[in-house]
Protein backbone atom coordinates (compact mmCIF):
# COMPACT_ATOMS: atom_id res chain seq x y z
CA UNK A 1 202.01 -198.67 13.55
CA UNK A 2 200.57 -200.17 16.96
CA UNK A 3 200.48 -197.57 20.29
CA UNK A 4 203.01 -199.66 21.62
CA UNK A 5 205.63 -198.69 19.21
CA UNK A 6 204.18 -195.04 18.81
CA UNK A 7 204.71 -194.72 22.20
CA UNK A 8 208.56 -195.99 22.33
CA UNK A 9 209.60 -193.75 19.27
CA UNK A 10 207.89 -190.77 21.45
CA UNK A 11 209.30 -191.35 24.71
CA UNK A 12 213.05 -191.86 23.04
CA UNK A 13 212.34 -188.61 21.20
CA UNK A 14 211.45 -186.37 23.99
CA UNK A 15 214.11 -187.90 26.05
CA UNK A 16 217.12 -187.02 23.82
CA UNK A 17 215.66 -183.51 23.36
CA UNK A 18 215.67 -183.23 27.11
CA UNK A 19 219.16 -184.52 27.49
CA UNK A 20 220.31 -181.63 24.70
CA UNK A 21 218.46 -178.92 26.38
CA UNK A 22 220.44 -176.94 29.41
CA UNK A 23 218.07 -173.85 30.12
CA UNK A 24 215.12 -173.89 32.12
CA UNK A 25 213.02 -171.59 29.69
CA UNK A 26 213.56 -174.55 26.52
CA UNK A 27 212.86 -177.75 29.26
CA UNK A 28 209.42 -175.62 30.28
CA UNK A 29 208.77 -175.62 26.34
CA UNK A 30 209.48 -179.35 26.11
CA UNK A 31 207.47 -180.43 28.91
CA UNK A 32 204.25 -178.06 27.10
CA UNK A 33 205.00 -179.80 24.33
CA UNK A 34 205.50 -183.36 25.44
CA UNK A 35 202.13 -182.73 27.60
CA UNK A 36 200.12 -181.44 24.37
CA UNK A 37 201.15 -184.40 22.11
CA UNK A 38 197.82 -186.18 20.95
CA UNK A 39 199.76 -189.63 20.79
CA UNK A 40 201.79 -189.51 24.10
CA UNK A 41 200.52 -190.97 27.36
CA UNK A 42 203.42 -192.19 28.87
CA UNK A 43 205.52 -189.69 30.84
CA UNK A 44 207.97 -191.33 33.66
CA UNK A 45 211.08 -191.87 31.33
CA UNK A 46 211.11 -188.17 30.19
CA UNK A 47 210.42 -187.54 33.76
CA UNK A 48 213.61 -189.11 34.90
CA UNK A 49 215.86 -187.68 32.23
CA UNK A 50 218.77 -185.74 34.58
CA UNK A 51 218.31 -182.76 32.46
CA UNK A 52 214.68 -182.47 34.08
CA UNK A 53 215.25 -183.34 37.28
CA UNK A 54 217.83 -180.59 38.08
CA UNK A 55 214.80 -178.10 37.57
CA UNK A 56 213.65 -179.40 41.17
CA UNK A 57 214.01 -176.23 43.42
CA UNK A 58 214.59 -173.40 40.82
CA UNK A 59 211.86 -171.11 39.60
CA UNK A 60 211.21 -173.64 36.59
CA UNK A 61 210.69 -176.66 39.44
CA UNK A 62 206.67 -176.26 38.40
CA UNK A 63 207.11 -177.46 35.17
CA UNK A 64 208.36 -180.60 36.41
CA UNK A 65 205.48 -180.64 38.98
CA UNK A 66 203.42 -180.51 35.91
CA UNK A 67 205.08 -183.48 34.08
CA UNK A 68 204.63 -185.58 37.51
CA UNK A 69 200.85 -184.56 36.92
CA UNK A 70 200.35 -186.09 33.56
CA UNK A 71 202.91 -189.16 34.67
CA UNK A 72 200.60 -189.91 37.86
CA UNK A 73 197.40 -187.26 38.10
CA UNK A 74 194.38 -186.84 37.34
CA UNK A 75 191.79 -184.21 36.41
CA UNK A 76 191.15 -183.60 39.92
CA UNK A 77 194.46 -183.84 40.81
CA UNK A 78 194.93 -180.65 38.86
CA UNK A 79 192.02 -178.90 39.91
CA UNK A 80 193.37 -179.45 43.33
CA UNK A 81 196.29 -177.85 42.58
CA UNK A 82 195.79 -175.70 39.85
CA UNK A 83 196.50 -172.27 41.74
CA UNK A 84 200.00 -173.12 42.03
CA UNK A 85 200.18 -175.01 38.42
CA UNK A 86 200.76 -172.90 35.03
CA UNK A 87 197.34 -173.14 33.15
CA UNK A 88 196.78 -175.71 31.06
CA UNK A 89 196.00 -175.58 27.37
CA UNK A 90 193.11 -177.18 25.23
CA UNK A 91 195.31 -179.88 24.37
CA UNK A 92 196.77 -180.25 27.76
CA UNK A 93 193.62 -180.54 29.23
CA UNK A 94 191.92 -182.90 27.08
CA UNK A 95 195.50 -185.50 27.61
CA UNK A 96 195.03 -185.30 31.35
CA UNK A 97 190.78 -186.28 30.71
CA UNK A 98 192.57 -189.25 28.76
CA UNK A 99 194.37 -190.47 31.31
CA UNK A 100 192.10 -189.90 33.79
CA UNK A 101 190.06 -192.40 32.12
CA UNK A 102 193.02 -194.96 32.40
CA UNK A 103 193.12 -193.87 35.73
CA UNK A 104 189.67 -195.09 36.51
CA UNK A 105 190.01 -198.26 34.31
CA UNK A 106 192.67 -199.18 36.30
CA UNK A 107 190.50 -200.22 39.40
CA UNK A 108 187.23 -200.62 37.79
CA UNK A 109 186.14 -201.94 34.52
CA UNK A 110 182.32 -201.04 34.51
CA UNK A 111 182.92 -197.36 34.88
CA UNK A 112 179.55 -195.31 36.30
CA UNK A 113 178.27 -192.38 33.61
CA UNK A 114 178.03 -190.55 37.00
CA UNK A 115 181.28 -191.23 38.46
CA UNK A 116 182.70 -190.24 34.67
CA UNK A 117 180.86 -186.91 34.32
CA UNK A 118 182.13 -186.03 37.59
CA UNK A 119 185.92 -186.97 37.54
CA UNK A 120 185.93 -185.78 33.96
CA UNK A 121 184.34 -182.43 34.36
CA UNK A 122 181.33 -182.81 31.70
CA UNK A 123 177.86 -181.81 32.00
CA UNK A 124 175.45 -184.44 30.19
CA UNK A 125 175.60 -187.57 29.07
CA UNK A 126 175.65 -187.12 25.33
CA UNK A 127 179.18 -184.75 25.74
CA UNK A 128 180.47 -187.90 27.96
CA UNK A 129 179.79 -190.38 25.33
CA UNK A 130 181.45 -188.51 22.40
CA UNK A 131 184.34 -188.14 24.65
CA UNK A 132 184.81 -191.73 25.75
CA UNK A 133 184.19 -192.33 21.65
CA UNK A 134 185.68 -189.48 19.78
CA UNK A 135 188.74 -188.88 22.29
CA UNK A 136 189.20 -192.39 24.08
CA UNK A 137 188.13 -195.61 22.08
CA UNK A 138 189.34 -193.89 18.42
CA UNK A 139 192.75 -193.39 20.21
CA UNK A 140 193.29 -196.40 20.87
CA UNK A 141 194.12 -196.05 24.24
CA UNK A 142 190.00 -197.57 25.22
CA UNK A 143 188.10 -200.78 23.98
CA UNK A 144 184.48 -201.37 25.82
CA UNK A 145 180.64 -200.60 25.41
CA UNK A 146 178.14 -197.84 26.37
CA UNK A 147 175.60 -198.94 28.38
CA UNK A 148 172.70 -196.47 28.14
CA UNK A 149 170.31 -198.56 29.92
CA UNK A 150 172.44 -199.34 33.10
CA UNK A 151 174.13 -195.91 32.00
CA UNK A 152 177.88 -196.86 32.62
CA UNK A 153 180.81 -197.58 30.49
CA UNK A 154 182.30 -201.61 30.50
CA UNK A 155 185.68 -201.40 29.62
CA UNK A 156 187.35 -204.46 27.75
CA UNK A 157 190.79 -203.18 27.43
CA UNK A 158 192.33 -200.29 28.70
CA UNK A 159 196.05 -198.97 28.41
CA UNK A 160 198.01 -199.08 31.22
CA UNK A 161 199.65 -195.67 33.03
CA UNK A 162 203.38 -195.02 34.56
CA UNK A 163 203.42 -196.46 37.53
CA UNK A 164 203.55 -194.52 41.07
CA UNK A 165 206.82 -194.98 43.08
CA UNK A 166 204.42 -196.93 45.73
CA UNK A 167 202.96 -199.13 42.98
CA UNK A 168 206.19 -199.90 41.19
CA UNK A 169 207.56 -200.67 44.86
CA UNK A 170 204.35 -203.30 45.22
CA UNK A 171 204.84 -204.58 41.41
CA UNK A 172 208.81 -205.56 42.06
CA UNK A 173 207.55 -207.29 45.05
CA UNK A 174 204.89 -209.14 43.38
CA UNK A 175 206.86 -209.74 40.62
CA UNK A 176 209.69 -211.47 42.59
CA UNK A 177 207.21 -213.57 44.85
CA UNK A 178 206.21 -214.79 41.38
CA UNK A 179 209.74 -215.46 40.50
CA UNK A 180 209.72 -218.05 43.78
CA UNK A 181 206.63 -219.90 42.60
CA UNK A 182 208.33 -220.10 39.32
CA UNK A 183 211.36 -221.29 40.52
CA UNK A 184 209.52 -223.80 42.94
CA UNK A 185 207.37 -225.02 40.06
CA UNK A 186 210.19 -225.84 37.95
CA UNK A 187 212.04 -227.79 40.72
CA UNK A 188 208.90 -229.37 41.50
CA UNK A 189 208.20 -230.66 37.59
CA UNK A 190 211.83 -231.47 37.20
CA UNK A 191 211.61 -234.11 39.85
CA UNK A 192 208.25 -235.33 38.76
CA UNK A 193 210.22 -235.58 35.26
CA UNK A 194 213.27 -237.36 36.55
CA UNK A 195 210.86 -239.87 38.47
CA UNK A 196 208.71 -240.16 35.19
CA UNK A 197 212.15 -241.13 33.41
CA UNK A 198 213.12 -243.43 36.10
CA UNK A 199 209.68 -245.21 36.56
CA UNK A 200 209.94 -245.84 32.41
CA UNK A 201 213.29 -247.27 32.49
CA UNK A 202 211.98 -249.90 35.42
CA UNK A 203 208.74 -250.69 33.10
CA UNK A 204 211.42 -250.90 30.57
CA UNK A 205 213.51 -253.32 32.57
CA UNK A 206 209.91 -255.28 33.92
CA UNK A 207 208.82 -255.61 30.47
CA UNK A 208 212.03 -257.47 28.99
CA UNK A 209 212.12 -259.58 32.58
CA UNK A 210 208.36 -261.04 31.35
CA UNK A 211 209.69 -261.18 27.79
CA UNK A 212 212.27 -263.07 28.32
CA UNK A 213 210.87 -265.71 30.99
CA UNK A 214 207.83 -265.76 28.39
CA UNK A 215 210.81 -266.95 25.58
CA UNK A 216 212.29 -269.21 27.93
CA UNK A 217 208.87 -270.80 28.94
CA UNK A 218 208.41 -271.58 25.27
CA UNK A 219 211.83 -272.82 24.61
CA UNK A 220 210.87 -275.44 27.56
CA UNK A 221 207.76 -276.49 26.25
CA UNK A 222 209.00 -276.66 22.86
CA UNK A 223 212.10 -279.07 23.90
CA UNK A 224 209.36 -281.42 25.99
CA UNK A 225 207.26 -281.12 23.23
CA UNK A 226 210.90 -282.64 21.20
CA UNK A 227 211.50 -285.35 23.32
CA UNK A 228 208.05 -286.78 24.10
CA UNK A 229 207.68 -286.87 19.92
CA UNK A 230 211.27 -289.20 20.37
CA UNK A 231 210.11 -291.37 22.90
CA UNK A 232 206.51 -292.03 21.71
CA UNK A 233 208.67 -293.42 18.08
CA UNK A 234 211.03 -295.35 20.05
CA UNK A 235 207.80 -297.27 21.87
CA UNK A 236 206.41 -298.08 18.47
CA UNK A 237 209.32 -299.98 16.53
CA UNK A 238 209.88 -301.32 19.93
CA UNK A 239 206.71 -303.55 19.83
CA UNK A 240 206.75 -304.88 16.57
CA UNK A 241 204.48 -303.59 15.19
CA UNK A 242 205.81 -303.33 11.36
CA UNK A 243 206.78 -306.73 10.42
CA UNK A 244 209.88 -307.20 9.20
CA UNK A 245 209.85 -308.25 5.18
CA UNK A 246 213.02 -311.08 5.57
CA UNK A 247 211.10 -312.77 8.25
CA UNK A 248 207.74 -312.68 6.40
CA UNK A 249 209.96 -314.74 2.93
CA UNK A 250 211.69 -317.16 5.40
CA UNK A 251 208.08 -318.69 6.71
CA UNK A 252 206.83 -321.83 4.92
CA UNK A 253 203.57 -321.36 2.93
CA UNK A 254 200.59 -323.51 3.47
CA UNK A 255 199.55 -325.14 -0.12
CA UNK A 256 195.23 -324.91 -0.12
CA UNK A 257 193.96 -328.70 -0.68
CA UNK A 258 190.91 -328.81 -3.16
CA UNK A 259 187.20 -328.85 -2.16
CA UNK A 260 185.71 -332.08 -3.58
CA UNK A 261 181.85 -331.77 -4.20
């Protein structure tokens, strides 16, 4: 089974729970447990489940805080803000090193061992590159090389986080600019199809024009052709020049006289 679909079954698993679950104490648990899970790194549709929203403002609100931290946050993000955050567990803590990877990946694909190390908390290089392998590119959720010469990380493919409400504001207007162009486009190759079509049906038209003046050219020279045939016949019985056998019987013969010696 691909992430992709891993992901789907996950998301519409937690988000049922949540829409089951009334009591603050059993949403806390499901957010722990949605935070913890080693194949889940999407978090805005569980996040928006009305269930988990009406937490905002009671004593549980800080569980919700800490679903909008693995949604949008990062390792710093939490160390920021962890004296007002519930402590986060082994699991917990590696998923929000995960995505802070993605994080970074999002805005840079050759990713610094030094800039790593210090977003990610780790002390040497050798702990950083069996993270990026062990918890990162054998997830899935990574593809790129180790560079231990030029001591950074290239990344080739990297899967993409829940949007921020200011990026998904930027992404509906790109998106619909795009929509324009398309539409433009489209209009624009439409005409340049419907002159293509009309151009061909005039070269269509042009074609059978010569065709047919060609055929009619050779229908003229073939009737001259006809009639000069006629008239160069007529010329030659006209002059005599078969004789006609009647008149050749009707002339007297000349009788040979003898050669005396």
């Amino acid at each position: 089974m691909d992430i992709e679909q891993k992901q789907e079954e996950l998301i519409d698993h937690f988000v049922k729970q949540a829409s089951s679950l009334t009591t603050g104490s059993a949403l806390a648990s499901l957010v722990a447990e949605a935070t913890s899970h080693p194949s889940l790194f999407a978090f805005s549709e569980i996040l928006s489940a009305p269930s988990l929203l009406q937490l905002e403002g009671t004593e549980n609100s800080v569980y919700l805080d800490v679903l909008r931290l693995f949604a949008h946050g990062t390792w710093s993000d939490y160390k920021s803000n962890a004296g007002r955050l519930p402590q986060l567990v082994p699991d917990q803590a590696l998923k929000l090193r995960q995505l802070t990877v993605l994080t970074l990946a999002e805005t840079n694909k050759v990713l610094p061992y030094d800039k790593l190390m210090q977003e990610l908390d780790v002390a040497n290089v050798r702990e950083l590159e069996d993270f990026l392998i062990n918890e990162c590119m054998y997830a899935g959720i990574v593809r790129g090389k180790l560079d231990q010469l030029r001591k950074c990380f290239e990344v080739q493919f990297a899967a993409g986080r829940d949007p921020t409400p200011e990026k998904l504001g930027s992404m509906i207007e790109t998106l619909s600019n795009w929509l324009v162009t398309s539409d433009n486009l489209l209009i624009s190759i439409q005409e340049k199809m419907s002159w293509a079509d009309k151009m061909s049906e005039l070269n269509k038209q042009h074609k059978k024009e010569i065709e047919d003046k060609a055929e009619e050219v050779k229908r003229s020279y073939s009737l001259k052709a006809d009639n000069d045939f006629r008239g160069h016949e007529e010329t030659y019985s006209e002059s005599g020049g078969v004789m006609d056998y009647e008149e050749d019987r009707s002339r007297p013969k000349r009788r040979r006289h003898p050669i005396y010696r």
